[in-house]
N, C-alpha and C. Protein backbone atom coordinates (compact mmCIF):
# COMPACT_ATOMS: atom_id res chain seq x y z
N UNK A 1 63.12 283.60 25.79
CA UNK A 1 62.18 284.54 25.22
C UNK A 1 62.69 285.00 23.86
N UNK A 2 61.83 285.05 22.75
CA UNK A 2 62.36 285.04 21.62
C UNK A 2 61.85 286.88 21.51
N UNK A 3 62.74 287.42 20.53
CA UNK A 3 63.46 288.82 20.30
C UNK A 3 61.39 289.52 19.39
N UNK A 4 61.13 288.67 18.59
CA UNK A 4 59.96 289.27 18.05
C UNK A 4 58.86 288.61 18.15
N UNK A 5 58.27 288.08 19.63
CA UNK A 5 57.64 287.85 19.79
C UNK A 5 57.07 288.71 20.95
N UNK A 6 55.86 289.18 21.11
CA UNK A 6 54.99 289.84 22.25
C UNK A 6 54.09 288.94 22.97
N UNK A 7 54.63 288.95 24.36
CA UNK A 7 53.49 288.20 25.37
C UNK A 7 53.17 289.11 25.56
N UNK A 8 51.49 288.93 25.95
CA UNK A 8 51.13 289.73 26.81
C UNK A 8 49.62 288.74 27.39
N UNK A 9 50.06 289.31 29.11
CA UNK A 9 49.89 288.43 30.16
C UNK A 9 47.77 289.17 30.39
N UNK A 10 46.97 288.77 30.39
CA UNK A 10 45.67 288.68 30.97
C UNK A 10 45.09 288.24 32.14
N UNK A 11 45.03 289.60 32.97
CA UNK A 11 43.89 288.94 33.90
C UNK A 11 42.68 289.00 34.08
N UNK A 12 41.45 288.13 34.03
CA UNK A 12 40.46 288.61 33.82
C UNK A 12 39.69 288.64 34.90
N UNK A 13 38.74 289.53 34.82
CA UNK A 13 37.55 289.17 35.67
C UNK A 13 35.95 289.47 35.09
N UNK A 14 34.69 289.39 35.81
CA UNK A 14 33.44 289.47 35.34
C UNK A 14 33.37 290.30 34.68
N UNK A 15 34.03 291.82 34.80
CA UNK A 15 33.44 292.70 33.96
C UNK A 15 34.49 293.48 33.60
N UNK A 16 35.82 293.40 33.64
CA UNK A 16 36.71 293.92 33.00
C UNK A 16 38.51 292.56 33.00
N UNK A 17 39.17 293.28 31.78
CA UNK A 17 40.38 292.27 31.83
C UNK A 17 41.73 293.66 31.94
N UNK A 18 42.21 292.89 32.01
CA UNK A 18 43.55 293.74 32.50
C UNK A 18 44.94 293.17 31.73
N UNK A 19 45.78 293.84 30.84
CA UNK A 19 46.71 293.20 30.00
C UNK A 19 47.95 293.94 30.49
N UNK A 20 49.03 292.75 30.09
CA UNK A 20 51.00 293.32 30.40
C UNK A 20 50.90 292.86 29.22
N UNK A 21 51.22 294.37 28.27
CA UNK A 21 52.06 294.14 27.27
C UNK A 21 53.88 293.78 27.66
N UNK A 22 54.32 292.73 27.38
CA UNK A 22 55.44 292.41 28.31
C UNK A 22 56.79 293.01 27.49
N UNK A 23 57.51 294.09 28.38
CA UNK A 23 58.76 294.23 27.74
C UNK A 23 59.93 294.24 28.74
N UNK A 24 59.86 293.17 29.48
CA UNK A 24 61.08 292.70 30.65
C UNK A 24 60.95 293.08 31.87
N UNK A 25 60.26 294.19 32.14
CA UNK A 25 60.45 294.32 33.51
C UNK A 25 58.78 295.25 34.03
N UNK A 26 58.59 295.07 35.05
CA UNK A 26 56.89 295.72 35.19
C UNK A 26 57.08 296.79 34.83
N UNK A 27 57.86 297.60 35.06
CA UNK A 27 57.62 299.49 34.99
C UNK A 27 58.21 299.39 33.63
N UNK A 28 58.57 299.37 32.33
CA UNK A 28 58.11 299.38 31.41
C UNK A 28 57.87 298.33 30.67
N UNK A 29 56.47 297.73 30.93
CA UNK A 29 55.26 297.30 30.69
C UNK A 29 54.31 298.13 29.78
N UNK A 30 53.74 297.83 29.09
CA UNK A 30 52.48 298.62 28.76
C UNK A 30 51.32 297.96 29.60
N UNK A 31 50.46 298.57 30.21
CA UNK A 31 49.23 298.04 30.92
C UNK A 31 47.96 298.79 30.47
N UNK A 32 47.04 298.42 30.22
CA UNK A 32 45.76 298.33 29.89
C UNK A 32 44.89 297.97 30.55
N UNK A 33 43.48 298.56 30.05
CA UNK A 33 42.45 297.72 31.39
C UNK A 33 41.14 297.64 30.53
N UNK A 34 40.59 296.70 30.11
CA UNK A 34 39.29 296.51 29.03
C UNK A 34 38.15 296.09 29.79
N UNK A 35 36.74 296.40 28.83
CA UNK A 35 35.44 296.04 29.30
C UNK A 35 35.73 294.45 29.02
N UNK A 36 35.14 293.50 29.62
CA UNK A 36 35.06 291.89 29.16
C UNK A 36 33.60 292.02 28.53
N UNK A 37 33.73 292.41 26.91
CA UNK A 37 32.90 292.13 26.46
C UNK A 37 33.24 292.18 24.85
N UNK A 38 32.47 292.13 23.83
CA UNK A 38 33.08 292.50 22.52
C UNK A 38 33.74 293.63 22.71
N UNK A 39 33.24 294.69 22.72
CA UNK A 39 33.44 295.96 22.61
C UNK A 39 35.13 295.91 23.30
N UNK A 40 35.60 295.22 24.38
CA UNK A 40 36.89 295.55 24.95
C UNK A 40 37.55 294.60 24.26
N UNK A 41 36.75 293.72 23.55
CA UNK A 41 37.66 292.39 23.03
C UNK A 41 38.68 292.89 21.58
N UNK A 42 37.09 293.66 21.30
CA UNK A 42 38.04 294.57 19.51
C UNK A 42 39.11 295.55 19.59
N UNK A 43 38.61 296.19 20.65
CA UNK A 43 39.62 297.45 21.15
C UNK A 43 41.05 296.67 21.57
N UNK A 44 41.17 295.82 22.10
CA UNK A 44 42.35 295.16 22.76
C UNK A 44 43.00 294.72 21.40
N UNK A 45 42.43 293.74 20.83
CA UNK A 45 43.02 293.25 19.29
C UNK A 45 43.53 294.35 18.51
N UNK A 46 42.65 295.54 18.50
CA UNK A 46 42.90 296.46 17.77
C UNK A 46 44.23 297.21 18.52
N UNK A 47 44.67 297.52 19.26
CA UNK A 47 45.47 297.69 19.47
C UNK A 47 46.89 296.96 19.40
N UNK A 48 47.10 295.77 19.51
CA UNK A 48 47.84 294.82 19.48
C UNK A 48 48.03 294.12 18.03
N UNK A 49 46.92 294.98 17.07
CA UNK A 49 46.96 295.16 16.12
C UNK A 49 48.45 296.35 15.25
N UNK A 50 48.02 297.35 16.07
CA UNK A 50 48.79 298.75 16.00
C UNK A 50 49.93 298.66 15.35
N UNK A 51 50.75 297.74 16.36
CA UNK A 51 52.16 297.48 16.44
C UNK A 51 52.51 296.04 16.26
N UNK A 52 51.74 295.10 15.96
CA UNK A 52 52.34 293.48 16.04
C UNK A 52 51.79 292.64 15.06
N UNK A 53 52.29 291.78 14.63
CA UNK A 53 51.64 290.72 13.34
C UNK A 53 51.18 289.34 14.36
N UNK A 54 49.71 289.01 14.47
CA UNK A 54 49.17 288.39 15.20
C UNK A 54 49.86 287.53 15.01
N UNK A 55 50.54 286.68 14.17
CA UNK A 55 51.19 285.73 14.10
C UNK A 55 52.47 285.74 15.52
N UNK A 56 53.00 287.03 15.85
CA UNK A 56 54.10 286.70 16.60
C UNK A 56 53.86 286.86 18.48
N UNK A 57 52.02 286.96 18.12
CA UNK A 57 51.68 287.47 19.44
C UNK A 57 51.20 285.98 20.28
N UNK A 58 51.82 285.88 21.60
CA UNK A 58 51.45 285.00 22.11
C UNK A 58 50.65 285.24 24.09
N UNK A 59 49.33 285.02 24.15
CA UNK A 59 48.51 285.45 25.31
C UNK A 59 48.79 284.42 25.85
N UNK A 60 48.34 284.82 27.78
CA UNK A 60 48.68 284.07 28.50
C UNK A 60 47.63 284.35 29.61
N UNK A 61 46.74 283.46 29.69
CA UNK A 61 45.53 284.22 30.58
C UNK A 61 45.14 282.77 31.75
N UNK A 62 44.57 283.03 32.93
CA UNK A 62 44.13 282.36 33.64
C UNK A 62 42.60 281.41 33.79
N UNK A 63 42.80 280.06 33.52
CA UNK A 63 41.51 279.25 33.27
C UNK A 63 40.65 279.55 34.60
N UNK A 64 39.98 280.52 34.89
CA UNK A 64 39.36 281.24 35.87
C UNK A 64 37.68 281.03 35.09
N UNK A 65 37.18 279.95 36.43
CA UNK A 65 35.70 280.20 35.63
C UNK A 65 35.06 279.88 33.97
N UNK A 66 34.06 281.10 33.74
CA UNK A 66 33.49 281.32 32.72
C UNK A 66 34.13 282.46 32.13
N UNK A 67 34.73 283.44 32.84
CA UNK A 67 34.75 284.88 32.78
C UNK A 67 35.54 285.07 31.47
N UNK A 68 36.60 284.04 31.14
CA UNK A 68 37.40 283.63 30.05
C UNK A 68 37.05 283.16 28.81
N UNK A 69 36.19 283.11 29.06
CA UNK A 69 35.22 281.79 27.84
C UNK A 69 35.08 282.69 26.34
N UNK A 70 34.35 284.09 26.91
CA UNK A 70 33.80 284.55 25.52
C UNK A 70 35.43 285.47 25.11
N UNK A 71 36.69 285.28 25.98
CA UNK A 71 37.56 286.27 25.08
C UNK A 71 38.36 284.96 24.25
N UNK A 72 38.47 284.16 25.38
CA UNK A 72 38.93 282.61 23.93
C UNK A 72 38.74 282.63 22.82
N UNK A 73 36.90 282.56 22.90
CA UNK A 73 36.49 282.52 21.63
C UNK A 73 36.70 283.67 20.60
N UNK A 74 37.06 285.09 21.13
CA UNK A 74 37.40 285.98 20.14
C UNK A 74 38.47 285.71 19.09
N UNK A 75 39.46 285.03 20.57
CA UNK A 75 40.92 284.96 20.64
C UNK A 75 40.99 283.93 19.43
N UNK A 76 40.51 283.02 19.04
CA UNK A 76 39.84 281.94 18.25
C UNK A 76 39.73 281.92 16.92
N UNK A 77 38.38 282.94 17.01
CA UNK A 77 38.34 283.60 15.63
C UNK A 77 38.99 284.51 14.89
N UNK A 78 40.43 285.23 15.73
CA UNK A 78 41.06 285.89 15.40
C UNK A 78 42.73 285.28 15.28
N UNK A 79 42.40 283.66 14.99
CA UNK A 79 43.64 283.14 15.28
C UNK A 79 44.64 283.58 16.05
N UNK A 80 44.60 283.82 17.19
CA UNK A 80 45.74 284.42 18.16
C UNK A 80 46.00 283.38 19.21
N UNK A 81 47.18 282.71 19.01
CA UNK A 81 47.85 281.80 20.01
C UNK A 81 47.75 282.19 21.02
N UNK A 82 47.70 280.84 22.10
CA UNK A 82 47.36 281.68 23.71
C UNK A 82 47.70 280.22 24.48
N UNK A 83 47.44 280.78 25.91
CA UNK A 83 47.19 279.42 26.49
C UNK A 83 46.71 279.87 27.88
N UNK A 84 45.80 278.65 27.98
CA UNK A 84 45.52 279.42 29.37
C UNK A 84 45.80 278.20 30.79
N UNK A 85 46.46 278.60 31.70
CA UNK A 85 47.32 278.04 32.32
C UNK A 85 46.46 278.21 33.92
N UNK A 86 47.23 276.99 34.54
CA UNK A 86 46.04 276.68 35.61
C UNK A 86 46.47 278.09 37.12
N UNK A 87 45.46 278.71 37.47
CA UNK A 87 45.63 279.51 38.54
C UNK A 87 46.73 278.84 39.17
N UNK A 88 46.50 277.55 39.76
CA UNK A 88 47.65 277.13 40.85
C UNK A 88 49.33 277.26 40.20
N UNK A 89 49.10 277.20 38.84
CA UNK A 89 50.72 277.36 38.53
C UNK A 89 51.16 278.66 38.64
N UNK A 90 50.45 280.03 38.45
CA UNK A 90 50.37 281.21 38.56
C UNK A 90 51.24 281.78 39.95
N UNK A 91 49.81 281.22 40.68
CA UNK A 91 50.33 281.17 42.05
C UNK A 91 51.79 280.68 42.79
N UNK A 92 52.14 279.45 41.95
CA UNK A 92 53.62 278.96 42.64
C UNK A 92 54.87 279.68 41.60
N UNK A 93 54.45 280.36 40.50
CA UNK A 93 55.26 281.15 40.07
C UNK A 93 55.54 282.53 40.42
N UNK A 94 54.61 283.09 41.05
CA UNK A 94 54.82 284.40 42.17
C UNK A 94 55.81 283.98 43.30
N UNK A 95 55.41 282.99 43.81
CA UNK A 95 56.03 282.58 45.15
C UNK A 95 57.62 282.19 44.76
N UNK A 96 57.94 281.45 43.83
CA UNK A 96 59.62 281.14 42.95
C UNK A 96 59.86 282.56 42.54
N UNK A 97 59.19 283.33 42.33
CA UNK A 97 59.66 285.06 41.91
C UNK A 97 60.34 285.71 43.08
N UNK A 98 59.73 285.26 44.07
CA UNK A 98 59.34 286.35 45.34
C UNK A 98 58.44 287.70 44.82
N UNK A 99 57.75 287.68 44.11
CA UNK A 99 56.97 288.54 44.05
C UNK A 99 55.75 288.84 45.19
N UNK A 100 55.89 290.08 45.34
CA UNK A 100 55.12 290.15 46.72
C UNK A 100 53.78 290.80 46.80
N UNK A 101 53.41 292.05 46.29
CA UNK A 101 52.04 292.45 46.22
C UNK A 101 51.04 291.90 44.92
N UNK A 102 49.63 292.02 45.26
CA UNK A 102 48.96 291.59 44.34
C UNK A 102 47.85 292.42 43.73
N UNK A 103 47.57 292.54 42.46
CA UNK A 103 46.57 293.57 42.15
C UNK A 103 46.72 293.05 40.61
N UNK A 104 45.45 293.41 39.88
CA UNK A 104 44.81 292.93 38.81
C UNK A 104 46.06 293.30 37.83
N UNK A 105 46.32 294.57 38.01
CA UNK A 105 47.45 294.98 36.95
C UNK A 105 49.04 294.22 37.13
N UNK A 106 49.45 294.04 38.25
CA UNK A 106 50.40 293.05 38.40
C UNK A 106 50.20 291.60 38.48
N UNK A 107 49.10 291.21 38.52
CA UNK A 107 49.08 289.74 38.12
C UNK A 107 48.87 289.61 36.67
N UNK A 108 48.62 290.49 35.91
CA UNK A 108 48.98 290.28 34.22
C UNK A 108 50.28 290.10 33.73
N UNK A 109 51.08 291.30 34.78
CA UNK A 109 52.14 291.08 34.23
C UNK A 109 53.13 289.81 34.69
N UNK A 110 52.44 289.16 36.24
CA UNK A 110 52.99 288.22 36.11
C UNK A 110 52.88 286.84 35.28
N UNK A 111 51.66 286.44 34.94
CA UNK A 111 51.12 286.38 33.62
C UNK A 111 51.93 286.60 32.82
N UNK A 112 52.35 287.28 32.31
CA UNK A 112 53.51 287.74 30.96
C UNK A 112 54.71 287.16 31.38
N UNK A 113 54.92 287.36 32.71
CA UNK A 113 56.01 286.95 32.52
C UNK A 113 56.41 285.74 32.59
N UNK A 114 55.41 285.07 32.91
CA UNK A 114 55.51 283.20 33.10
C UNK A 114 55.77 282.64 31.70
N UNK A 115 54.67 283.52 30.92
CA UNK A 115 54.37 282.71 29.52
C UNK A 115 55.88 283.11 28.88
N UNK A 116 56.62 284.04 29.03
CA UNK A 116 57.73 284.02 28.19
C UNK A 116 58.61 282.82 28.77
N UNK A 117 58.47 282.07 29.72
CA UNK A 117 59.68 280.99 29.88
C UNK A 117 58.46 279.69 29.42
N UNK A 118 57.72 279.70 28.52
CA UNK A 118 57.19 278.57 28.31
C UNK A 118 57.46 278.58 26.34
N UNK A 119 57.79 276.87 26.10
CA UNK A 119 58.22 276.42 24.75
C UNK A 119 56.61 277.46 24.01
N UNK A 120 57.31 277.30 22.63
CA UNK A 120 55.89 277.84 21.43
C UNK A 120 55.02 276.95 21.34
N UNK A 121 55.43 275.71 21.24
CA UNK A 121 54.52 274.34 21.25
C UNK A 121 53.45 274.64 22.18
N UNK A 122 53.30 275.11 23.46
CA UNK A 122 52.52 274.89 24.35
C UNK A 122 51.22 276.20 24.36
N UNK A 123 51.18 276.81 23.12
CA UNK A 123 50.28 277.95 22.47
C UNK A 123 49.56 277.38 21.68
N UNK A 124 48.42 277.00 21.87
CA UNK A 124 47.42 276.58 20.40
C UNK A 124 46.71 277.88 19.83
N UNK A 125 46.35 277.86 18.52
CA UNK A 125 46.00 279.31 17.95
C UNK A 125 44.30 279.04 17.94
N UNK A 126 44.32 277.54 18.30
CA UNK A 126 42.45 277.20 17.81
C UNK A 126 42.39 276.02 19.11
N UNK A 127 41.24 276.74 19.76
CA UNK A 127 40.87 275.63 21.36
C UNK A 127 39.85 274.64 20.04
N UNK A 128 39.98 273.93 20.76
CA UNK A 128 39.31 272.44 20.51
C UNK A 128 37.92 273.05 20.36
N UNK A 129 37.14 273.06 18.99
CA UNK A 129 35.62 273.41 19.50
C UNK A 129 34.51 272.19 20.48
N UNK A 130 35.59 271.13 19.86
CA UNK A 130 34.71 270.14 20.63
C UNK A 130 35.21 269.78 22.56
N UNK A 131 36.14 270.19 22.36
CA UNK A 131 36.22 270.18 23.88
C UNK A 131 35.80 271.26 24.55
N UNK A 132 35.47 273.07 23.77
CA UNK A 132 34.21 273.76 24.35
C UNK A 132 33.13 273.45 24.57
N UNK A 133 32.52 272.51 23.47
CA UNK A 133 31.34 271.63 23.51
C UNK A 133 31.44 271.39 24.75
N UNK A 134 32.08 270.23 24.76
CA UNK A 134 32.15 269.13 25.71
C UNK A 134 31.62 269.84 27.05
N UNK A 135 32.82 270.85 27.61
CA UNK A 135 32.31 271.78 28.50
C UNK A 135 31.35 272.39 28.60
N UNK A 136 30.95 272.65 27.57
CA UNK A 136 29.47 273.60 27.56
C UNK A 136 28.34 272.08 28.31
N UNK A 137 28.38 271.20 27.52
CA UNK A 137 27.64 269.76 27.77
C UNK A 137 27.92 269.25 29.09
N UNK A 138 29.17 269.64 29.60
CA UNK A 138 29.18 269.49 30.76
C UNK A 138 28.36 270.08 32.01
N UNK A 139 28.86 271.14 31.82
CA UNK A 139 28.09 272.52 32.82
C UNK A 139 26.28 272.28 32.53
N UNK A 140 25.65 271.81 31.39
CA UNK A 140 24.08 271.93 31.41
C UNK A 140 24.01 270.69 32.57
N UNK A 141 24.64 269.61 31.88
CA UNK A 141 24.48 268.37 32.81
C UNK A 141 24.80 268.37 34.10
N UNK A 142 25.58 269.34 34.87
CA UNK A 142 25.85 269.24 36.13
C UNK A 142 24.44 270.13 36.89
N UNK A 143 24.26 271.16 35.74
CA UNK A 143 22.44 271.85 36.49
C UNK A 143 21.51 271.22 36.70
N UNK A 144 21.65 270.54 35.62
CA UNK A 144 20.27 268.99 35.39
C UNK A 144 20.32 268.41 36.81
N UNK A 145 21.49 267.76 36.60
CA UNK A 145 21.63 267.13 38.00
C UNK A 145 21.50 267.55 39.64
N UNK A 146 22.23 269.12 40.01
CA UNK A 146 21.30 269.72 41.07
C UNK A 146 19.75 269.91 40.65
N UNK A 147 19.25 270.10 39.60
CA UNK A 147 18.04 270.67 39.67
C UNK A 147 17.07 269.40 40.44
N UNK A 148 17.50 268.57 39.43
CA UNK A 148 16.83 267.37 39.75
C UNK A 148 17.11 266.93 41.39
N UNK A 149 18.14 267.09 41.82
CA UNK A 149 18.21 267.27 43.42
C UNK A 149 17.47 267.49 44.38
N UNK A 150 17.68 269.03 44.06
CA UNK A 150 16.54 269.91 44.43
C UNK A 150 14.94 269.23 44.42
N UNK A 151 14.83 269.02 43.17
CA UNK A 151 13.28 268.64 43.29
C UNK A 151 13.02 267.54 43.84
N UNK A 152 14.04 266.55 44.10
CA UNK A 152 13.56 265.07 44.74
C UNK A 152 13.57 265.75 46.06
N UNK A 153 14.60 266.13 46.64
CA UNK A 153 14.70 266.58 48.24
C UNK A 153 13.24 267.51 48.29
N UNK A 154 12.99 268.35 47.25
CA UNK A 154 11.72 269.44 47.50
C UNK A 154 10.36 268.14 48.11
N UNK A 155 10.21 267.12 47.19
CA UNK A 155 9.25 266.19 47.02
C UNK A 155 9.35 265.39 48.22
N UNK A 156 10.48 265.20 48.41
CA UNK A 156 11.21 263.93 49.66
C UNK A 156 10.42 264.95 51.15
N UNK A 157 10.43 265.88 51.31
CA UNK A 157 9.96 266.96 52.20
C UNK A 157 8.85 267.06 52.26
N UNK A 158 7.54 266.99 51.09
CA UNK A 158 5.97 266.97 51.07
C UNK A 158 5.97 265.64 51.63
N UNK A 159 6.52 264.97 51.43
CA UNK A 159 5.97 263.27 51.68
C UNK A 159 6.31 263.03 53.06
């Protein structure tokens, strides 16, 4: 873990995110708790603004869903390195902790604390727009395809 750099660990969900500002150990942590929307997206930056040069700030949030999607993209336009790392690794890094209870505010910070044993290399400051595409192109095409389901089985049923 390098001396001037700030993780701080994200957990999100539908309608609010939850941040570990990480400073070694949970109880002094800074913790936070935001709307998931612009409005919590500016406030969060803005704060992390306060005290840090975005350049040395590195996020660490869970590829959970959609629920992630629109703070990426903040995260994006505000050049802020991040990465977002698969739930299941999350999970087997609690369990190598022995970390034992679970709650929105301590899974950020475990979150934080994963991302500080990971190289800088593995932070991009800009997601692929075309592999959001891609995803976005993905997800219409997988509706298409139940919809169209749906309606043959609906039709397959009159007949």
């Amino acid at each position: 873990m390098s001396n001037d750099i700030t993780y701080i660990g994200v957990d999100i969900a539908k309608d609010k995110f939850d941040i570990c500002i990480y400073n070694g150990s949970s109880s002094s942590c800074v913790y936070e708790t935001y709307s998931n929307n612009l409005d919590g997206f500016f406030n969060f930056l803005s704060l992390i603004k306060l005290k840090n040069d975005l350049e040395d700030v590195r996020i660490g949030f869970e590829a959970t869903s959609t629920y992630m999607t629109q703070l990426q993209i903040y995260l994006d336009k505000s050049n802020v390195k991040y990465i977002l790392i698969n739930p299941k690794q999350i999970h087997h890094y609690i369990k190598y902790k022995n970390y034992e209870s679970k709650t929105d505010k301590l899974d950020s910070y475990y979150i934080a604390d994963y991302i500080t044993t990971l190289e800088d290399t593995k932070f991009n400051s800009s997601h692929s727009k075309i592999k959001f595409e891609y995803k976005t192109i993905q997800a219409y095409t997988d509706l298409i395809i139940k919809t169209q389901t749906h309606i043959n089985n609906t039709l397959a049923k009159k007949n």
